[in-house]
PDB file of N, CA and C in Angstrom:
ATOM      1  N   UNK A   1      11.688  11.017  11.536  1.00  0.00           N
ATOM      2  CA  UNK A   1      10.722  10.260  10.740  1.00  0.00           C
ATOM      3  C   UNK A   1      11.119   8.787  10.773  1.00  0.00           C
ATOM      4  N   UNK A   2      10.386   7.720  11.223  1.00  0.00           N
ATOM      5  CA  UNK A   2      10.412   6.866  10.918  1.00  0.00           C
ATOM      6  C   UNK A   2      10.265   5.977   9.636  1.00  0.00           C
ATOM      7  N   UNK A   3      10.211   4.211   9.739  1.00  0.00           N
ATOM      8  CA  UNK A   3       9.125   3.521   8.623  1.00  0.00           C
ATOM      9  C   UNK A   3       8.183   3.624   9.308  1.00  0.00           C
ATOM     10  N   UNK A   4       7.120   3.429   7.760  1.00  0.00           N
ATOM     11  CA  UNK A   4       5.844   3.004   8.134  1.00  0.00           C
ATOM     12  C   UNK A   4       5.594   1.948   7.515  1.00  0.00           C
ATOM     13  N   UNK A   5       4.530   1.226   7.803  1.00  0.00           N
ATOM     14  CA  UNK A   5       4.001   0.336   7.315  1.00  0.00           C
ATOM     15  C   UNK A   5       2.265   0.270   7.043  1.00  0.00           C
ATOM     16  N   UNK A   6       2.091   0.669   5.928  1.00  0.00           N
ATOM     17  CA  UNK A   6       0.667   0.564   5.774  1.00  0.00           C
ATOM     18  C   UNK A   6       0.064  -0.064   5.138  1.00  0.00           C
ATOM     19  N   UNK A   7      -1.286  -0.397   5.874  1.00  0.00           N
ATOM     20  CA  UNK A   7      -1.943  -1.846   5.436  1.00  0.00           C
ATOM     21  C   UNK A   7      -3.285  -2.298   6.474  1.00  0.00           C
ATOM     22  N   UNK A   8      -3.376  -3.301   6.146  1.00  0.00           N
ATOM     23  CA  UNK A   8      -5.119  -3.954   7.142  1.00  0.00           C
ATOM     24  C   UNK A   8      -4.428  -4.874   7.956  1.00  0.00           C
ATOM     25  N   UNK A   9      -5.232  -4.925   9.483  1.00  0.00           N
ATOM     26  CA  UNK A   9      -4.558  -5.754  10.087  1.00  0.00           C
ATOM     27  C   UNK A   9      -4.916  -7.500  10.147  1.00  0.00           C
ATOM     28  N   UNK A  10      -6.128  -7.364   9.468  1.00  0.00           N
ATOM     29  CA  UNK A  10      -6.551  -8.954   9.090  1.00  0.00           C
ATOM     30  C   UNK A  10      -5.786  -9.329   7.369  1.00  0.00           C
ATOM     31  N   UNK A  11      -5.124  -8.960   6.890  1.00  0.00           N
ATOM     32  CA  UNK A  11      -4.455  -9.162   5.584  1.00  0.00           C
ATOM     33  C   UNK A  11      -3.097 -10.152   5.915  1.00  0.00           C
ATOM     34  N   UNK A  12      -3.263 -10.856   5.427  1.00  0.00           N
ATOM     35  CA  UNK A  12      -1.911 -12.237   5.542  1.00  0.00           C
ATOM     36  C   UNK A  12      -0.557 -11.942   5.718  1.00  0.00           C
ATOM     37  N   UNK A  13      -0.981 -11.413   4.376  1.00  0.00           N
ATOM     38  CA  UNK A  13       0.271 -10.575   3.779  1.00  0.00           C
ATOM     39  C   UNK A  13       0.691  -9.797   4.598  1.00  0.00           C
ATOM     40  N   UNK A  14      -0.309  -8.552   5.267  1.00  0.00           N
ATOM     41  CA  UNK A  14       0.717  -7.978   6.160  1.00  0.00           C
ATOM     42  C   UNK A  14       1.118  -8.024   7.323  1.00  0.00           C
ATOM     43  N   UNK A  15       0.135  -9.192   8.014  1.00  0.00           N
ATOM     44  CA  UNK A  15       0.781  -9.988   9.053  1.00  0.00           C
ATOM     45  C   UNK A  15       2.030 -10.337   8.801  1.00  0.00           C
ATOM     46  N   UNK A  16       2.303 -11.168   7.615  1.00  0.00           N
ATOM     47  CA  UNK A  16       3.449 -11.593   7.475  1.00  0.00           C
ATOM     48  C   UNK A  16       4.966 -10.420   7.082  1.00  0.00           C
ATOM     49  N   UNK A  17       4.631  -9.340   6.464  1.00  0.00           N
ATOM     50  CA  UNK A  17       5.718  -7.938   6.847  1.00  0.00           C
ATOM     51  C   UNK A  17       5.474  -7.790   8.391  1.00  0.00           C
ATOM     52  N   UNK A  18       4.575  -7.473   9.167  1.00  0.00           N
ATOM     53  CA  UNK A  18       4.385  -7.216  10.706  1.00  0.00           C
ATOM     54  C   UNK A  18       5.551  -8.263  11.029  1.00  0.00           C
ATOM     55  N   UNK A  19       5.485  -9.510  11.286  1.00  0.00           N
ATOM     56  CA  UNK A  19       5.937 -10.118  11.599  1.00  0.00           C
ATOM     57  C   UNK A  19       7.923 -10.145  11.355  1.00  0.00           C
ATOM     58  N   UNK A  20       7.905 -10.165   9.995  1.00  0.00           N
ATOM     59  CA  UNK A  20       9.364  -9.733   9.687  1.00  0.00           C
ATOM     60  C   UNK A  20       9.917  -8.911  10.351  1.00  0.00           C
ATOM     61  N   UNK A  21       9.442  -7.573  10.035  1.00  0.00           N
ATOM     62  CA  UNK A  21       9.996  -6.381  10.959  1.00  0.00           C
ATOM     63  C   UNK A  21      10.396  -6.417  11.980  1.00  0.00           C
ATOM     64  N   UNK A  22       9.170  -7.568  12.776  1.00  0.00           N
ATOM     65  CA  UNK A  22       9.451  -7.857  14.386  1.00  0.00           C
ATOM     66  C   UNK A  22      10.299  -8.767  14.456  1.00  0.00           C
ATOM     67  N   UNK A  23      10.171  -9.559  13.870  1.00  0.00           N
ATOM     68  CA  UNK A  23      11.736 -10.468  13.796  1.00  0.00           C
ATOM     69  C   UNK A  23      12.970  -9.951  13.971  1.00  0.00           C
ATOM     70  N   UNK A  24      13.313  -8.851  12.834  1.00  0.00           N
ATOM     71  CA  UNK A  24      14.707  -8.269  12.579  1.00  0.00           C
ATOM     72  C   UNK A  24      14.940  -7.530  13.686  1.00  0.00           C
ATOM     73  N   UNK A  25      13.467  -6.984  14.436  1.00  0.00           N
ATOM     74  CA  UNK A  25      13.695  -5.597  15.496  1.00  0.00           C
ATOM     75  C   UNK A  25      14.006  -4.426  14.855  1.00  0.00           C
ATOM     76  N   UNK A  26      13.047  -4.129  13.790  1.00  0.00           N
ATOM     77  CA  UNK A  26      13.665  -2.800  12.817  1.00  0.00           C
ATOM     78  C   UNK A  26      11.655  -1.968  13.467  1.00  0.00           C
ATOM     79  N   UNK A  27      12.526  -1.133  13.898  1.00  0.00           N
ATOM     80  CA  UNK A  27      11.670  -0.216  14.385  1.00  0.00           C
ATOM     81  C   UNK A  27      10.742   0.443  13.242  1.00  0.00           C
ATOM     82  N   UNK A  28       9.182   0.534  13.498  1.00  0.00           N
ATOM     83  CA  UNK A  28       8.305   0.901  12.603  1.00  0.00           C
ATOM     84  C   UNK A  28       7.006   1.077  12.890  1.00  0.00           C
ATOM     85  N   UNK A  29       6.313   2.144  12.481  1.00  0.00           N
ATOM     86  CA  UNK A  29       5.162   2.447  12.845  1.00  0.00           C
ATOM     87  C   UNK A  29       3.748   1.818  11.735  1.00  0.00           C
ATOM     88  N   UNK A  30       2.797   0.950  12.659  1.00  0.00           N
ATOM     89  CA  UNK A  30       1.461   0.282  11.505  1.00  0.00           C
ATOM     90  C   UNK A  30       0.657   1.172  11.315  1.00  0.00           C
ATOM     91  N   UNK A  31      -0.118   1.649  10.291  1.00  0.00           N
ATOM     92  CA  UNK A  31      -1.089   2.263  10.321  1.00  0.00           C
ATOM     93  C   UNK A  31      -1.925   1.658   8.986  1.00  0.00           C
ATOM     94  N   UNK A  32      -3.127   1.204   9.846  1.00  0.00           N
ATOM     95  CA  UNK A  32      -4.442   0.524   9.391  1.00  0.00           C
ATOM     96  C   UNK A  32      -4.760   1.670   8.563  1.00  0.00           C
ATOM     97  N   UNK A  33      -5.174   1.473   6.811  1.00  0.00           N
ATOM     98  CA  UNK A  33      -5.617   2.601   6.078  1.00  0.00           C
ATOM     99  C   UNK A  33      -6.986   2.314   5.782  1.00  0.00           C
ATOM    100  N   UNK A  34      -7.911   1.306   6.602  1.00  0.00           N
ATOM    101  CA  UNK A  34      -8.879   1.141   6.651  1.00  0.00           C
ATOM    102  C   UNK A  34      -9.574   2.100   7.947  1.00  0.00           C
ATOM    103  N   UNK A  35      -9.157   2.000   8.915  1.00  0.00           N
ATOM    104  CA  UNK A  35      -9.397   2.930  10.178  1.00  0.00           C
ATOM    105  C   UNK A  35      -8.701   4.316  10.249  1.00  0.00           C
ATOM    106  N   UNK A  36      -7.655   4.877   9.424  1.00  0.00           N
ATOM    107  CA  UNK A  36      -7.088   5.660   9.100  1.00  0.00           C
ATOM    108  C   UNK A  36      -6.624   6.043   7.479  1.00  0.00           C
ATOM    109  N   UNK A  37      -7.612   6.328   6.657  1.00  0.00           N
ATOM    110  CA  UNK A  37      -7.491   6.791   5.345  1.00  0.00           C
ATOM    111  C   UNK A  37      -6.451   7.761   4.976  1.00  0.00           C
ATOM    112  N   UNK A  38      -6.032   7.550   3.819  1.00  0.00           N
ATOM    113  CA  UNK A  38      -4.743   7.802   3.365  1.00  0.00           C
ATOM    114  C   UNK A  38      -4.789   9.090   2.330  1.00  0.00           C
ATOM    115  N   UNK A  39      -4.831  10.070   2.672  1.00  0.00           N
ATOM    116  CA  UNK A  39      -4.943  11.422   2.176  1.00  0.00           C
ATOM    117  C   UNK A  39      -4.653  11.579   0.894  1.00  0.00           C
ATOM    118  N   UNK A  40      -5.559  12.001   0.109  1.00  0.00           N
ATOM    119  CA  UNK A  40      -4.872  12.613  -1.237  1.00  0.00           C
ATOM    120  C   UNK A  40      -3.391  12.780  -1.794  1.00  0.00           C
ATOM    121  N   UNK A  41      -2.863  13.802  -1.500  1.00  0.00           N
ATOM    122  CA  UNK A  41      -1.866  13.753  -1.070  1.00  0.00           C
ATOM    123  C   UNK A  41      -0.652  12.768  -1.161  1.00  0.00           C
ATOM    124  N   UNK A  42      -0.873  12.225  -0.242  1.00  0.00           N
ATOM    125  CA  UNK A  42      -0.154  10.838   0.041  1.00  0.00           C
ATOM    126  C   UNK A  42      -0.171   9.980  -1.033  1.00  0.00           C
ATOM    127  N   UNK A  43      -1.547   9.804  -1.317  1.00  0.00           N
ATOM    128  CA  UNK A  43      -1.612   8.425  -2.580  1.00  0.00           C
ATOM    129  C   UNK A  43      -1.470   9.383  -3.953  1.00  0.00           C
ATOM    130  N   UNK A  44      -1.280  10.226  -4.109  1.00  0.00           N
ATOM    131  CA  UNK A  44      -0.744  10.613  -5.467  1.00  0.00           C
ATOM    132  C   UNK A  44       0.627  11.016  -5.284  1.00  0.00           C
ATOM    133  N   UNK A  45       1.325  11.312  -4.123  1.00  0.00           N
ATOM    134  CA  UNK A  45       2.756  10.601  -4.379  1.00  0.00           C
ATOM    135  C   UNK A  45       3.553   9.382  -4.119  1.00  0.00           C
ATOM    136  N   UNK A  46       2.908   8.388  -3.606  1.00  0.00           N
ATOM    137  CA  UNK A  46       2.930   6.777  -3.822  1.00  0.00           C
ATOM    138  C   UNK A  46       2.316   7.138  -5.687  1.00  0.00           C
ATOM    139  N   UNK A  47       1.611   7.323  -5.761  1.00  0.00           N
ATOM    140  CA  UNK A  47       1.998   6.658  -7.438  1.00  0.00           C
ATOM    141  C   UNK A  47       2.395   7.601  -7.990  1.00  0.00           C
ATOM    142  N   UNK A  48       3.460   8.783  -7.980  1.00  0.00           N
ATOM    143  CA  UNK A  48       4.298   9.355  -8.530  1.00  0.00           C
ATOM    144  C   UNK A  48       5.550   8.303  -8.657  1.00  0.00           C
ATOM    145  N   UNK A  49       5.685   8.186  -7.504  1.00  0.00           N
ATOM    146  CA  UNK A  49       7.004   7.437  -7.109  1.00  0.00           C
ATOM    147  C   UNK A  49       7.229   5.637  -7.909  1.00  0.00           C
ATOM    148  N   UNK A  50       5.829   5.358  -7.741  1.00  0.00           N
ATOM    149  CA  UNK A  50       5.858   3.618  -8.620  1.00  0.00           C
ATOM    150  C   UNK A  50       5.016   3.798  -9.932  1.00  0.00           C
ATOM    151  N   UNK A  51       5.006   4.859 -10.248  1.00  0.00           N
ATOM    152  CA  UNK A  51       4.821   4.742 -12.099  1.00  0.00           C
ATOM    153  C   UNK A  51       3.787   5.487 -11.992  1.00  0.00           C
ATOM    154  N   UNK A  52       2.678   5.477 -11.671  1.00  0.00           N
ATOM    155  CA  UNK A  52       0.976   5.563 -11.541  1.00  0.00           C
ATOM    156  C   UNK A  52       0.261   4.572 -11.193  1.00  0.00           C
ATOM    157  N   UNK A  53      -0.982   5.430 -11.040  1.00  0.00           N
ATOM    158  CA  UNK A  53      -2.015   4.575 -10.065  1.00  0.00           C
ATOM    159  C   UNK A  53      -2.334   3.210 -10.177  1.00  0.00           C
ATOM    160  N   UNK A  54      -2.217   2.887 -11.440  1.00  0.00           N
ATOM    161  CA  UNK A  54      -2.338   1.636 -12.132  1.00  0.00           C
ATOM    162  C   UNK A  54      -1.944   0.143 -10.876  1.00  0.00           C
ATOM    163  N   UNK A  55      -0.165   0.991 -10.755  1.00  0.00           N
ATOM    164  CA  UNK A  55       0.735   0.240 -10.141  1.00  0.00           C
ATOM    165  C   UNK A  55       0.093  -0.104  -8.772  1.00  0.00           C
ATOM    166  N   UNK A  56      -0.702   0.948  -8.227  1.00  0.00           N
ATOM    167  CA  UNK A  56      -0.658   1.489  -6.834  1.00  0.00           C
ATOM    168  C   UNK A  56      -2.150   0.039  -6.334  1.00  0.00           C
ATOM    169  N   UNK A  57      -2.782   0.055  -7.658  1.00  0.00           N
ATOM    170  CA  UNK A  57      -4.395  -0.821  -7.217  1.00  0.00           C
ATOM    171  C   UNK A  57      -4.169  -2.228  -7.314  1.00  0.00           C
ATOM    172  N   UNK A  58      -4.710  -2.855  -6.236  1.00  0.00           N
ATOM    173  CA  UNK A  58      -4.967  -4.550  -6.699  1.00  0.00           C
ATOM    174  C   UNK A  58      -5.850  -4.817  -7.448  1.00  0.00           C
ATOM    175  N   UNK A  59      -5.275  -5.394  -8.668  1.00  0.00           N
ATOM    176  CA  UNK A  59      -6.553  -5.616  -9.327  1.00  0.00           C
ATOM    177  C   UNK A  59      -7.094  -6.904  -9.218  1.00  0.00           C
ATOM    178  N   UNK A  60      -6.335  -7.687  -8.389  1.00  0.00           N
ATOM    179  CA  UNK A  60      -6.347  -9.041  -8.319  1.00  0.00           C
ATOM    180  C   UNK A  60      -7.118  -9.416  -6.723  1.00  0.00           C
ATOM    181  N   UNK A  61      -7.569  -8.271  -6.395  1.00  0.00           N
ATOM    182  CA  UNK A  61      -8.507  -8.438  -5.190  1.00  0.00           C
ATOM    183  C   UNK A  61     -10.283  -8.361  -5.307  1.00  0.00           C
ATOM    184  N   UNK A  62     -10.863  -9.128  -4.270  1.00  0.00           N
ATOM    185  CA  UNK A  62     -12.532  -9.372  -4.402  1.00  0.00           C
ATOM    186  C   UNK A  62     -12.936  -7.889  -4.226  1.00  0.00           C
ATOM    187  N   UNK A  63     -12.590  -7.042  -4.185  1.00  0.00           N
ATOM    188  CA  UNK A  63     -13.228  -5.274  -4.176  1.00  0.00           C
ATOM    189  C   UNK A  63     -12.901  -5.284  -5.462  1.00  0.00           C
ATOM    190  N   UNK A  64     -11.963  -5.626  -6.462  1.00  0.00           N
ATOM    191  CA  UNK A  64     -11.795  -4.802  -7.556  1.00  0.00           C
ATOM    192  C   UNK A  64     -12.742  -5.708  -8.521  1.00  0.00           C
ATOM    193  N   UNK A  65     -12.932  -6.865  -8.303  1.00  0.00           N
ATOM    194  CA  UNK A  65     -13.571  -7.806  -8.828  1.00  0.00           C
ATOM    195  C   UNK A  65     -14.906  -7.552  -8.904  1.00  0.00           C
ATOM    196  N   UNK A  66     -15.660  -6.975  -7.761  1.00  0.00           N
ATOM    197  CA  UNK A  66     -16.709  -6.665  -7.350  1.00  0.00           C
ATOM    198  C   UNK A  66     -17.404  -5.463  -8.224  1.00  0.00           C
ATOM    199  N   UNK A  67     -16.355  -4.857  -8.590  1.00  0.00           N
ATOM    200  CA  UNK A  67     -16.992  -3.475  -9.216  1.00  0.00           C
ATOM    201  C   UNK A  67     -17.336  -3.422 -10.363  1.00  0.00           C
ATOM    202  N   UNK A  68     -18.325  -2.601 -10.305  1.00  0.00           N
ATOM    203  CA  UNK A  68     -18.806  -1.942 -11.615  1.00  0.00           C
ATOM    204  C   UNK A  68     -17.808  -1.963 -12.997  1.00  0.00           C
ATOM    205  N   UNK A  69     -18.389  -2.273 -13.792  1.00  0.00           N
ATOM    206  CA  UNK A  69     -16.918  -2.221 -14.736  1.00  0.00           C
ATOM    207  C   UNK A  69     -16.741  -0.434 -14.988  1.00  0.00           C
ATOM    208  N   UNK A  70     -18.017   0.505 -14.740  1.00  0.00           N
ATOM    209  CA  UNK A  70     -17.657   2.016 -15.407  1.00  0.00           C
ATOM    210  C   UNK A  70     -16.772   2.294 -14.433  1.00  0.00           C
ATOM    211  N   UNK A  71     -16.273   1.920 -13.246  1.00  0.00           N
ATOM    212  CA  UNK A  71     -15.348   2.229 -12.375  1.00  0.00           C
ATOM    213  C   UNK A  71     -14.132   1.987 -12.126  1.00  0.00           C
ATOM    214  N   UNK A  72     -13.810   0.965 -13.312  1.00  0.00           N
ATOM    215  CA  UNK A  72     -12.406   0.081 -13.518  1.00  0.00           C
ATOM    216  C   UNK A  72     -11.899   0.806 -14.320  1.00  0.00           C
ATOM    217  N   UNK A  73     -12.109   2.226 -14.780  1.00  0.00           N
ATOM    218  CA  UNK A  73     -11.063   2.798 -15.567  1.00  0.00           C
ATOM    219  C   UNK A  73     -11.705   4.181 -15.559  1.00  0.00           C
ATOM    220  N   UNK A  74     -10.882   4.386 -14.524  1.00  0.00           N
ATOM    221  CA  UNK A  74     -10.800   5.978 -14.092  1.00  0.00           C
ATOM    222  C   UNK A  74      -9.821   6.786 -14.917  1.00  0.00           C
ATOM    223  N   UNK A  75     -10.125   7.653 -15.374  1.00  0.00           N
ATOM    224  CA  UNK A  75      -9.265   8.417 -16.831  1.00  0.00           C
ATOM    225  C   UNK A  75      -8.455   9.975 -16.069  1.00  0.00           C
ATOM    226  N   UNK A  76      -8.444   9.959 -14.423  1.00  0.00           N
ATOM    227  CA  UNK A  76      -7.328  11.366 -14.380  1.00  0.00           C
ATOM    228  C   UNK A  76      -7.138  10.539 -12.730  1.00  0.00           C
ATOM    229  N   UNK A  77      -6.718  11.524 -12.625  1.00  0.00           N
ATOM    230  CA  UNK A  77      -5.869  11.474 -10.633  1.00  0.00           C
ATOM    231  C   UNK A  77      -7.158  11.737  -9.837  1.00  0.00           C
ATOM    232  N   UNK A  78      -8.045  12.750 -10.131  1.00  0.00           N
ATOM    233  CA  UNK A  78      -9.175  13.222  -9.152  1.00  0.00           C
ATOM    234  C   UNK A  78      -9.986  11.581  -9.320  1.00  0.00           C
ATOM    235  N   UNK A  79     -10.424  10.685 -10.365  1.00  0.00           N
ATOM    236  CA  UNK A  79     -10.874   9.945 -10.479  1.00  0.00           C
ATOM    237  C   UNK A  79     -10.431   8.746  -9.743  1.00  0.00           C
ATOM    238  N   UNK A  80      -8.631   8.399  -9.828  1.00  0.00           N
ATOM    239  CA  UNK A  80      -8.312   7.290  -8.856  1.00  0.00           C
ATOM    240  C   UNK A  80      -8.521   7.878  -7.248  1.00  0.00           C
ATOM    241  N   UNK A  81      -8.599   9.139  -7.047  1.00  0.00           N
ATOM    242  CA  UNK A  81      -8.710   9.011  -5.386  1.00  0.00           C
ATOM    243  C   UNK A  81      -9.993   8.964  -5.297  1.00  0.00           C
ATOM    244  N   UNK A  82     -10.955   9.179  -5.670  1.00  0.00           N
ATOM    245  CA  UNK A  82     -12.057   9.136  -5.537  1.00  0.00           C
ATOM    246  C   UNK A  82     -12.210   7.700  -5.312  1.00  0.00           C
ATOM    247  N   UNK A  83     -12.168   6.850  -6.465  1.00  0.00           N
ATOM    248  CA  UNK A  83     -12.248   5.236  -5.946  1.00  0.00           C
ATOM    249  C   UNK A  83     -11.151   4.784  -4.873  1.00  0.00           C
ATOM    250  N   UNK A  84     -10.143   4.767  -4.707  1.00  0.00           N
ATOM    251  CA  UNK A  84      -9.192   4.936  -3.636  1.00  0.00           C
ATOM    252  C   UNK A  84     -10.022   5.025  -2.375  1.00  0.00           C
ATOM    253  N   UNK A  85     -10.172   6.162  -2.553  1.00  0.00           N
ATOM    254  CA  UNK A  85     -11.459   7.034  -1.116  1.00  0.00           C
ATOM    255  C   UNK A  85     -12.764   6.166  -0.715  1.00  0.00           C
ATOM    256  N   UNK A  86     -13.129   6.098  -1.929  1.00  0.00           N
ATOM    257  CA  UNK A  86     -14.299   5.043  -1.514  1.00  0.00           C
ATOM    258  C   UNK A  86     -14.383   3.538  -1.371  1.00  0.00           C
ATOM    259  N   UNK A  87     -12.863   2.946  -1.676  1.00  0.00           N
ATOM    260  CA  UNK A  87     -12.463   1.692  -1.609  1.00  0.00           C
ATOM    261  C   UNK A  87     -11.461   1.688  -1.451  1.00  0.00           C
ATOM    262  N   UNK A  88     -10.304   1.972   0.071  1.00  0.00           N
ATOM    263  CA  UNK A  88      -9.514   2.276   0.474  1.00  0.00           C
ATOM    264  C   UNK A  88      -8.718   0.714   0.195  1.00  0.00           C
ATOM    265  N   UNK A  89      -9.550  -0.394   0.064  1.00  0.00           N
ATOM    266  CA  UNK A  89      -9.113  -2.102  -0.122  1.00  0.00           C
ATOM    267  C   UNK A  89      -8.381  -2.201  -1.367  1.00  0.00           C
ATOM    268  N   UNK A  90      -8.569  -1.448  -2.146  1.00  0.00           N
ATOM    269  CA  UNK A  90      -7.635  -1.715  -3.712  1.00  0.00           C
ATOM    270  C   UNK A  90      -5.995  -1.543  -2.903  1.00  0.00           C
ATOM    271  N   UNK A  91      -5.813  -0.074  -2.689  1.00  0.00           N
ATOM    272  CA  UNK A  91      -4.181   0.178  -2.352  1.00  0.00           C
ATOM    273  C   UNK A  91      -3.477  -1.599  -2.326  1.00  0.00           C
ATOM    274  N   UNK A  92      -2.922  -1.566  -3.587  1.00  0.00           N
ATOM    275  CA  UNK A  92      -1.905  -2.839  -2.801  1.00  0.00           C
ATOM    276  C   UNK A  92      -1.087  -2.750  -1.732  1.00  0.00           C
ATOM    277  N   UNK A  93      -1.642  -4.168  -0.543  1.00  0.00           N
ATOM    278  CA  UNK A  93      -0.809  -4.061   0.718  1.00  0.00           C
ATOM    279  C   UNK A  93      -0.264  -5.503   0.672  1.00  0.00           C
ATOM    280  N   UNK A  94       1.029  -4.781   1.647  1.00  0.00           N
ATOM    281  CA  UNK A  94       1.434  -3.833   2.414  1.00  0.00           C
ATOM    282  C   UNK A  94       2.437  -2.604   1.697  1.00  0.00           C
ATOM    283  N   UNK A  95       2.443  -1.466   2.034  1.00  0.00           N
ATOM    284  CA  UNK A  95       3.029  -0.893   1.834  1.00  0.00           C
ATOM    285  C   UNK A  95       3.827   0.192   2.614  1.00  0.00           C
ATOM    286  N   UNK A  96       5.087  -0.113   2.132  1.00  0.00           N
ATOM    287  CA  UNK A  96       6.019   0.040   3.422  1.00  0.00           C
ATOM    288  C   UNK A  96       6.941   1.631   3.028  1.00  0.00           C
ATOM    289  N   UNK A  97       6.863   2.597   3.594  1.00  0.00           N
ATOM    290  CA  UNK A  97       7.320   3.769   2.920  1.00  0.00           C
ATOM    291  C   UNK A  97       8.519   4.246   4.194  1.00  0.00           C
ATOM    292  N   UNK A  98       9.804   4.456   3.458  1.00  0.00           N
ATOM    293  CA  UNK A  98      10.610   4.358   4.524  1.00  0.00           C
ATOM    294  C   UNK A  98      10.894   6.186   4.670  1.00  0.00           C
ATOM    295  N   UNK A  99      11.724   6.485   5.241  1.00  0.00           N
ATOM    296  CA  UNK A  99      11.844   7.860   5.630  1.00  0.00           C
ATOM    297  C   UNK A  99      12.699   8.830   4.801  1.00  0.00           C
ATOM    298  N   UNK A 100      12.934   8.337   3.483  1.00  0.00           N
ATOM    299  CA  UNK A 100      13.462   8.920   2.861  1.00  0.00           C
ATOM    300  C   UNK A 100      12.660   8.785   1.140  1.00  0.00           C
ATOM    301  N   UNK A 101      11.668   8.439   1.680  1.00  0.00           N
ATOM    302  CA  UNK A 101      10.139   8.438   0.608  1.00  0.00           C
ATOM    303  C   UNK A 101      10.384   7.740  -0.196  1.00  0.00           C
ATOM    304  N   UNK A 102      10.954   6.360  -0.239  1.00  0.00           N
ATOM    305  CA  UNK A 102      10.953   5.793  -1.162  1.00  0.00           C
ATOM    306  C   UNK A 102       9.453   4.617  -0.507  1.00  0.00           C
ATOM    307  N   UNK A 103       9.154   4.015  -1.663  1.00  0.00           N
ATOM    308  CA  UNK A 103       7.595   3.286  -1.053  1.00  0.00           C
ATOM    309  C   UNK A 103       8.149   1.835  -2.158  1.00  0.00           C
ATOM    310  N   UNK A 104       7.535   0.686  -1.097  1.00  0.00           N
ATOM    311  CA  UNK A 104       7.493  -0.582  -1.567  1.00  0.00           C
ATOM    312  C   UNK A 104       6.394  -1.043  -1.272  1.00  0.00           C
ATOM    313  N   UNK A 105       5.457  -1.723  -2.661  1.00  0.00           N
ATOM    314  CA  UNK A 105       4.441  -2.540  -2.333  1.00  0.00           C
ATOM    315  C   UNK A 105       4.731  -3.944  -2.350  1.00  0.00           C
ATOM    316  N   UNK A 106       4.153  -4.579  -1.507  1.00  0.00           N
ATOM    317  CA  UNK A 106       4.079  -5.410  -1.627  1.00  0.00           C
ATOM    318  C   UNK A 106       4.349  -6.601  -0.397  1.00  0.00           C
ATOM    319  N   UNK A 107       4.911  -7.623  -0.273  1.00  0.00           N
ATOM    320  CA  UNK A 107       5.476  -8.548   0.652  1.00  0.00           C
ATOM    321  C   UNK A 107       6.356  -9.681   0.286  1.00  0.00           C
ATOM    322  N   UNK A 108       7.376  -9.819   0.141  1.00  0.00           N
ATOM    323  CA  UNK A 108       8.089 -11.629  -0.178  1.00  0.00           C
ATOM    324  C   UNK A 108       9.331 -11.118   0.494  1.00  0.00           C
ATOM    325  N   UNK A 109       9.730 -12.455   1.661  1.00  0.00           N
ATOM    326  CA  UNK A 109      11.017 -12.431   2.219  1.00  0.00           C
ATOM    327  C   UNK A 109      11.937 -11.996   1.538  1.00  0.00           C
ATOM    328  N   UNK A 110      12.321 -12.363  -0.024  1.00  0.00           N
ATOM    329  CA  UNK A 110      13.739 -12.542  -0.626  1.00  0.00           C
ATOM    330  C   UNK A 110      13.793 -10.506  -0.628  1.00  0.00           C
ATOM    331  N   UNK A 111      12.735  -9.814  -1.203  1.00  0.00           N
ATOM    332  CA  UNK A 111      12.430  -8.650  -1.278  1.00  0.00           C
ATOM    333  C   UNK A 111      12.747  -7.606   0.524  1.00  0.00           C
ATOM    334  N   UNK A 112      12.675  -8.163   1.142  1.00  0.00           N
ATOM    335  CA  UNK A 112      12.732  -7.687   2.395  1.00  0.00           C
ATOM    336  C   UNK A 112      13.869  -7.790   3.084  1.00  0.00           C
ATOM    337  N   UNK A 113      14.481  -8.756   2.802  1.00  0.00           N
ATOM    338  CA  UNK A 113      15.906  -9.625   3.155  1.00  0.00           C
ATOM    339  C   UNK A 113      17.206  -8.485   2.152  1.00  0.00           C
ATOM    340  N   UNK A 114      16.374  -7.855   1.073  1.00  0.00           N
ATOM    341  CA  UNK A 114      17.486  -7.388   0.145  1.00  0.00           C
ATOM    342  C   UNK A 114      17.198  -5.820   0.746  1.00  0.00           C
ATOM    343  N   UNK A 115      15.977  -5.095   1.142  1.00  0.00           N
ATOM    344  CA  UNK A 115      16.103  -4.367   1.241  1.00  0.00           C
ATOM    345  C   UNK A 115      16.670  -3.574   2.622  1.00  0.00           C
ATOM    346  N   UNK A 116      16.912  -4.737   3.451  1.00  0.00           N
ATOM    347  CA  UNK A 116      17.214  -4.594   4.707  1.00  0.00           C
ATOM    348  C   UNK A 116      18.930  -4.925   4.763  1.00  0.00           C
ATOM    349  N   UNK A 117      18.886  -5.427   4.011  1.00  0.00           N
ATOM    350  CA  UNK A 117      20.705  -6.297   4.198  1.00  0.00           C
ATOM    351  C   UNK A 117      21.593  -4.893   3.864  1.00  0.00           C
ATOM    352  N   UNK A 118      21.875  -4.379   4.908  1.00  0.00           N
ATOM    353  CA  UNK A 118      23.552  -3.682   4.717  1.00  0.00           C
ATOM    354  C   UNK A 118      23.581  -3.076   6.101  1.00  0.00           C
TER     355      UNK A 118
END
């Protein structure tokens, strides 16, 4: 098992993890969760692992902004994948899940620099 790295490939942000990775030469697999949706499954243990779903959504993005407000507060798990599912753009990216299932959202050098250093 490798890393992965998941995320959009027009997103800044994860150009800029793409880019790191390739810098260091730390071997890792991209997968676009816009062209490749991210299974049930999967996104309810990403937010097992970082608290809940809460953690897991941008709320600070033009999709979440965009919505309906009856849709900004989904009240169980079947409810966040459902919006998840139908707005795969919330997942905060990038998110980088290494092979021993631990998952990091997000992107900033100092964060990447610490998790890589040993």
């Amino acid at each position: 098992m490798s890393l992965t790295l998941y995320g959009l490939p027009n997103c800044d942000t994860c150009r800029k993890a793409l880019n790191w990775l390739k810098r260091i030469e730390q071997p890792f697999v991209f997968i676009d969760y816009r062209a490749h949706p991210i299974g049930p499954e999967i996104l309810s243990a990403w937010a097992g692992r970082l608290g809940g779903f809460d953690t897991l959504l941008n709320k600070s993005s033009t999709t979440w902004r965009n919505l309906l407000p009856n849709k900004k507060s989904p009240g169980s798990t079947p409810e966040y994948l459902m919006l998840l599912k139908e707005y795969p753009a919330l997942v905060k990216r990038p998110v980088l899940v290494f092979p021993d299932g631990r998952v990091v959202l997000g992107f900033k050098d100092a964060q990447y620099k610490k998790l890589f250093s040993a």
